[in-house]
C-alpha atoms as a PDB file:
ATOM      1  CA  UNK A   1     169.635 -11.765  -5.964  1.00  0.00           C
ATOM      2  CA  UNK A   2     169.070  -8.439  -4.573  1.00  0.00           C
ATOM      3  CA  UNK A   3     165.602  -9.753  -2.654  1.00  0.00           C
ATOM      4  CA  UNK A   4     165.623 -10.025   0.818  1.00  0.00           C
ATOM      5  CA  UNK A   5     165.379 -13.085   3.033  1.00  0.00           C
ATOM      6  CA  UNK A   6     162.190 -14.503   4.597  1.00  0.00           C
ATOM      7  CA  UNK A   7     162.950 -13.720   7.884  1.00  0.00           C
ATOM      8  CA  UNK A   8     162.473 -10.134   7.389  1.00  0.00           C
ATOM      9  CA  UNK A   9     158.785 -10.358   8.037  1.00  0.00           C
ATOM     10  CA  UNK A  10     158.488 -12.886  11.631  1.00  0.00           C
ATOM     11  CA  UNK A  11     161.078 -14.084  13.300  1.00  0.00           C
ATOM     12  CA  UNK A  12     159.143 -15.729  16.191  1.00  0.00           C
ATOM     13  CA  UNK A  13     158.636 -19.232  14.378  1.00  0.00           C
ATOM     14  CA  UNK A  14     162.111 -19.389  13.451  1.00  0.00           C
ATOM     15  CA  UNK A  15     162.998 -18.282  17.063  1.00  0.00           C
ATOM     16  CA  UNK A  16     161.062 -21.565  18.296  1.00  0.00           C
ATOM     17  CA  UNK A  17     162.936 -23.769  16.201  1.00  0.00           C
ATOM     18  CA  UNK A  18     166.271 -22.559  16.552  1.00  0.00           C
ATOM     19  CA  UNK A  19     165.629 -22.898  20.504  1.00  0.00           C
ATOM     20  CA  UNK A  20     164.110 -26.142  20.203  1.00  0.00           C
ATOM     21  CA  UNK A  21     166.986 -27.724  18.223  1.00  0.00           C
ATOM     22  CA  UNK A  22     170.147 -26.258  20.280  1.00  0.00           C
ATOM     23  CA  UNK A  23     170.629 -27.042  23.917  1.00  0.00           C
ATOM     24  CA  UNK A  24     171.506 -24.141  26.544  1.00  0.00           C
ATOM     25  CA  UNK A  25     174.716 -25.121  26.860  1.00  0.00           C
ATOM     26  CA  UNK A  26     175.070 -25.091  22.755  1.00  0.00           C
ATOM     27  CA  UNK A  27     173.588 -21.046  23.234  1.00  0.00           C
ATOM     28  CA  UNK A  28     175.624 -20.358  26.273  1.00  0.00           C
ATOM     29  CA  UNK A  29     178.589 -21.682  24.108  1.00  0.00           C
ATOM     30  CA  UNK A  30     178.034 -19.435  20.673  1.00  0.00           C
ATOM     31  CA  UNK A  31     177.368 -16.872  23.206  1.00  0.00           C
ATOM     32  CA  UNK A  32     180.688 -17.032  25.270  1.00  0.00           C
ATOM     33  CA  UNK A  33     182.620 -17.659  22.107  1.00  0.00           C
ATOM     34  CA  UNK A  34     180.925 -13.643  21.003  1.00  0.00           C
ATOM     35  CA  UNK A  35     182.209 -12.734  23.906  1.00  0.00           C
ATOM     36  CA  UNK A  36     185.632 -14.309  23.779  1.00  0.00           C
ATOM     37  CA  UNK A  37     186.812 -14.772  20.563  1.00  0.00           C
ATOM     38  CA  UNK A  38     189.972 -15.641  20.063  1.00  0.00           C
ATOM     39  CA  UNK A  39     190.895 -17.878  22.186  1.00  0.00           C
ATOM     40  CA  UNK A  40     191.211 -21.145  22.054  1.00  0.00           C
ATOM     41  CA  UNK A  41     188.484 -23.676  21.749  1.00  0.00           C
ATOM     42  CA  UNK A  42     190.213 -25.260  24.775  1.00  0.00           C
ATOM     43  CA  UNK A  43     191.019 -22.036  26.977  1.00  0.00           C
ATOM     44  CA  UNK A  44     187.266 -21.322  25.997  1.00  0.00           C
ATOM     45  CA  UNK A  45     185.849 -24.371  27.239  1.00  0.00           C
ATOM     46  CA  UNK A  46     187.359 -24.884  30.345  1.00  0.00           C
ATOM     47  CA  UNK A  47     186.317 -21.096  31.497  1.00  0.00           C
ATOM     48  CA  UNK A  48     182.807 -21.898  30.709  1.00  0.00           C
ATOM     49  CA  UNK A  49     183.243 -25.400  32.974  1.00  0.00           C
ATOM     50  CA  UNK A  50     184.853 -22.986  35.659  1.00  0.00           C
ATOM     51  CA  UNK A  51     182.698 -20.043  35.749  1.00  0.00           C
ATOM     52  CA  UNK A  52     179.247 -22.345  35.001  1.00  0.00           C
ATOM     53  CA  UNK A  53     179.856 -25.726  37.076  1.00  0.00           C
ATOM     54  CA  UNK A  54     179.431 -27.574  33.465  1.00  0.00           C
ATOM     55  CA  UNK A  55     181.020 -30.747  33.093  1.00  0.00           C
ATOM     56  CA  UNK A  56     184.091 -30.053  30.400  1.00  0.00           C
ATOM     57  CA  UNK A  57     182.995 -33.209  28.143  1.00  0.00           C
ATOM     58  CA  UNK A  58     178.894 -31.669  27.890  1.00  0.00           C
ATOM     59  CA  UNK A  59     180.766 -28.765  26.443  1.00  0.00           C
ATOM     60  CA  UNK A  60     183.095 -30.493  24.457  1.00  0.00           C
ATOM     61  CA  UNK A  61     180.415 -32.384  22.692  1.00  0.00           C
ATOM     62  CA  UNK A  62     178.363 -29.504  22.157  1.00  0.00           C
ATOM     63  CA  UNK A  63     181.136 -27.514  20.624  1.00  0.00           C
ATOM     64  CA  UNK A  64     181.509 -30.332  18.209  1.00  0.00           C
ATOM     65  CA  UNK A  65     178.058 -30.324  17.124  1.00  0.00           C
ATOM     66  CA  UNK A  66     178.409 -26.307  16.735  1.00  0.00           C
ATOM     67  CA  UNK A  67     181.388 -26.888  14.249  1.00  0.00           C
ATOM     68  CA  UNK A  68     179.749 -29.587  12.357  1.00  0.00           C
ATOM     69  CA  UNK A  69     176.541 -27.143  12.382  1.00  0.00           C
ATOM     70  CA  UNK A  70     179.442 -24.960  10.726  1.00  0.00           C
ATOM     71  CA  UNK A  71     178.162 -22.464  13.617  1.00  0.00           C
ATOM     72  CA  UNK A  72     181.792 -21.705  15.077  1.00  0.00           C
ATOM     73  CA  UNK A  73     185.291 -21.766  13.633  1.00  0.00           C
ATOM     74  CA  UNK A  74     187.704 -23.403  14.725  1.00  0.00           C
ATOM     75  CA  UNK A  75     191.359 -22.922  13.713  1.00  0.00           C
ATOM     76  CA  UNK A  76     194.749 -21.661  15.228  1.00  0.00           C
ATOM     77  CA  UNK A  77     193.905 -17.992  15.692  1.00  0.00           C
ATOM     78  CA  UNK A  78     191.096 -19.431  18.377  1.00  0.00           C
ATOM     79  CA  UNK A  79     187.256 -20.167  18.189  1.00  0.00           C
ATOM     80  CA  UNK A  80     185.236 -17.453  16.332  1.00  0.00           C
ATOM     81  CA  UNK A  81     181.700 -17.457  15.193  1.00  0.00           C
ATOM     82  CA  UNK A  82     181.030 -18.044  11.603  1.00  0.00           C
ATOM     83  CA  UNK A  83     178.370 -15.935   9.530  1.00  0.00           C
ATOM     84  CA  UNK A  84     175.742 -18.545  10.655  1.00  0.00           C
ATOM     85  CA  UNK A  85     176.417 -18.750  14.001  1.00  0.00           C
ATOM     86  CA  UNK A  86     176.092 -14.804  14.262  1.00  0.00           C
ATOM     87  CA  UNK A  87     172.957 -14.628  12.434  1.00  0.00           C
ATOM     88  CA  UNK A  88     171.730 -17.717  14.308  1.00  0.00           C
ATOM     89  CA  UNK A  89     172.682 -15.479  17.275  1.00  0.00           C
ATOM     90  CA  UNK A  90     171.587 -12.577  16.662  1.00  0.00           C
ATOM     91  CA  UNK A  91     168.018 -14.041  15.599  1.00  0.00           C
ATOM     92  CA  UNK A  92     168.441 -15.351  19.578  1.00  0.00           C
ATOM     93  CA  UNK A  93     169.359 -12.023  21.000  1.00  0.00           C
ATOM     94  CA  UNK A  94     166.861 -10.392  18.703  1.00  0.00           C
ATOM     95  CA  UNK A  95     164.493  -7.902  20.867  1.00  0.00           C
ATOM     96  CA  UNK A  96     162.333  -7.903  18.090  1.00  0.00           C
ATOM     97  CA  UNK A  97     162.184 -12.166  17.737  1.00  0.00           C
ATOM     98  CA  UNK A  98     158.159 -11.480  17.384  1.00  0.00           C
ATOM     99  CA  UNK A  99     155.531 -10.431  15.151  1.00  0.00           C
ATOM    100  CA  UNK A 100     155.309  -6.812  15.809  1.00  0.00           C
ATOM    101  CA  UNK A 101     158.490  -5.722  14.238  1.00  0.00           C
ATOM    102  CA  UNK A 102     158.584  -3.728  11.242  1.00  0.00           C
ATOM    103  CA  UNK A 103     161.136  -5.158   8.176  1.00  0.00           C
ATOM    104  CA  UNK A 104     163.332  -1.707   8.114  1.00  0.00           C
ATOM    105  CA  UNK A 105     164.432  -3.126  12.129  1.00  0.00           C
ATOM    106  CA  UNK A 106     165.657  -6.558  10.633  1.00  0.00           C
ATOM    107  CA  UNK A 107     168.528  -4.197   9.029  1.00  0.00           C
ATOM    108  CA  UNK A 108     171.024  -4.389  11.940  1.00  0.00           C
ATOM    109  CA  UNK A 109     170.204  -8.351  12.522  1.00  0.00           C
ATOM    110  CA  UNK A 110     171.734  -8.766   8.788  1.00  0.00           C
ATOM    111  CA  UNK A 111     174.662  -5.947   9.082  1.00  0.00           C
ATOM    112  CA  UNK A 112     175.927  -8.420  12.253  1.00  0.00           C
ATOM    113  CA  UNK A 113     175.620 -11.273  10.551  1.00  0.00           C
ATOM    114  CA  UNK A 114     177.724 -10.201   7.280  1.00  0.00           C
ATOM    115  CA  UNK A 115     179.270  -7.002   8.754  1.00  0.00           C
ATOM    116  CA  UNK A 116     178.552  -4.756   6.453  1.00  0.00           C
ATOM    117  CA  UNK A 117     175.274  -2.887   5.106  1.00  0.00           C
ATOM    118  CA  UNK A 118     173.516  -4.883   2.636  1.00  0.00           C
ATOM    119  CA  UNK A 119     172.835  -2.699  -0.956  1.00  0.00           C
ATOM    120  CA  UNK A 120     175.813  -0.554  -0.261  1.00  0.00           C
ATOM    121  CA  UNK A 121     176.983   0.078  -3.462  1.00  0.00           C
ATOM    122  CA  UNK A 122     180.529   1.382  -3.002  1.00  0.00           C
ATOM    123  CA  UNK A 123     181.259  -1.335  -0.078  1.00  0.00           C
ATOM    124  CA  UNK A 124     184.188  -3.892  -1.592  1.00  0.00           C
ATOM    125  CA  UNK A 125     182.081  -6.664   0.631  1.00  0.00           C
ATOM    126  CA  UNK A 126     180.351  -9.037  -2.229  1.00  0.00           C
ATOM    127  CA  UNK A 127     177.270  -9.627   0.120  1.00  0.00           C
ATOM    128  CA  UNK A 128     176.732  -5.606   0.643  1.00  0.00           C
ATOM    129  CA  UNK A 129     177.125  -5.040  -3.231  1.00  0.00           C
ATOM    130  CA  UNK A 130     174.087  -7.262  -3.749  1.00  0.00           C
ATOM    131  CA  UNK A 131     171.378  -7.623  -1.444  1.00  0.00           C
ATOM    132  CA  UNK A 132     168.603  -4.866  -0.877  1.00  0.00           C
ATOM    133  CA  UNK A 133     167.912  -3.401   2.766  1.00  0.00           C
ATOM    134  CA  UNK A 134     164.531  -5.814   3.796  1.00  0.00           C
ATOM    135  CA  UNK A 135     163.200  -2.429   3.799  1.00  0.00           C
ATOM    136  CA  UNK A 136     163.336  -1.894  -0.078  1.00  0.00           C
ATOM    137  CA  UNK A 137     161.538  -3.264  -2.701  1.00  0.00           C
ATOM    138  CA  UNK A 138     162.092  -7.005  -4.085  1.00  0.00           C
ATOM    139  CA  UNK A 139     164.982  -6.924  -6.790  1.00  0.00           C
ATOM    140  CA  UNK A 140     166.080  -3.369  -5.512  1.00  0.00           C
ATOM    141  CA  UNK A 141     169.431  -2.833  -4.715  1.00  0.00           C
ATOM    142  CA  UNK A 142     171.034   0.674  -2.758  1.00  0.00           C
END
């Protein structure tokens, strides 16, 4: 508790493998889904096989595989992004996915992911109460 996560240092390797293990269409999908959440898994997938000439059962399948990834959510209040799927995301989207990035610029990959700033003492948010900024020291908290 209170230490920060491995990828703080190089996010390149993970970068390869997260690429290497989802299709584009998986991407495109937890991308759209950022984009549009809310709606329906349904409403969702048939824009995407609209606006991107994508056969509707490619998507389907790879919208299953997100949710059994436990990447997306999928309930009556539409298709959202769970906590992996943003940091997965974000790790994607990252400008800094290589090894000249500094740990202090990890910060805003994390406060995505969880929504709230990690170490932040008087946040109610569990996961801000007790992780350190990648920035401070191991076992540091605040």
């Amino acid at each position: 508790m209170g230490r920060c996560l491995p990828i703080c240092t190089d996010l390149s390797s993970l970068r390869k493998v997260i690429l290497r293990a989802l299709t584009e269409k998986q991407i495109l999908i937890l991308k759209e889904i950022e984009q549009n959440a809310g709606l329906s898994i349904t409403s969702l997938l048939n824009k995407i096989s609209r606006e991107k000439k994508i056969p509707l059962s490619t998507l389907k399948l790879g919208a299953k595989i997100l949710k059994e990834l436990n990447l997306i959510s999928v309930n009556l209040h539409g298709v959202r992004l769970t906590d992996a799927g943003l940091l997965l995301l974000s790790l994607l989207d990252s400008p800094h996915s290589s090894t000249e990035h500094g740990a202090s610029q990890m910060r805003p990959l994390r406060e995505r992911a969880s929504g709230c700033r990690p170490g932040n003492a008087g946040s109610k948010h569990p996961a801000c109460q007790r992780q350190a900024p990648c920035d401070s020291p191991a076992g540091e908290t605040g």
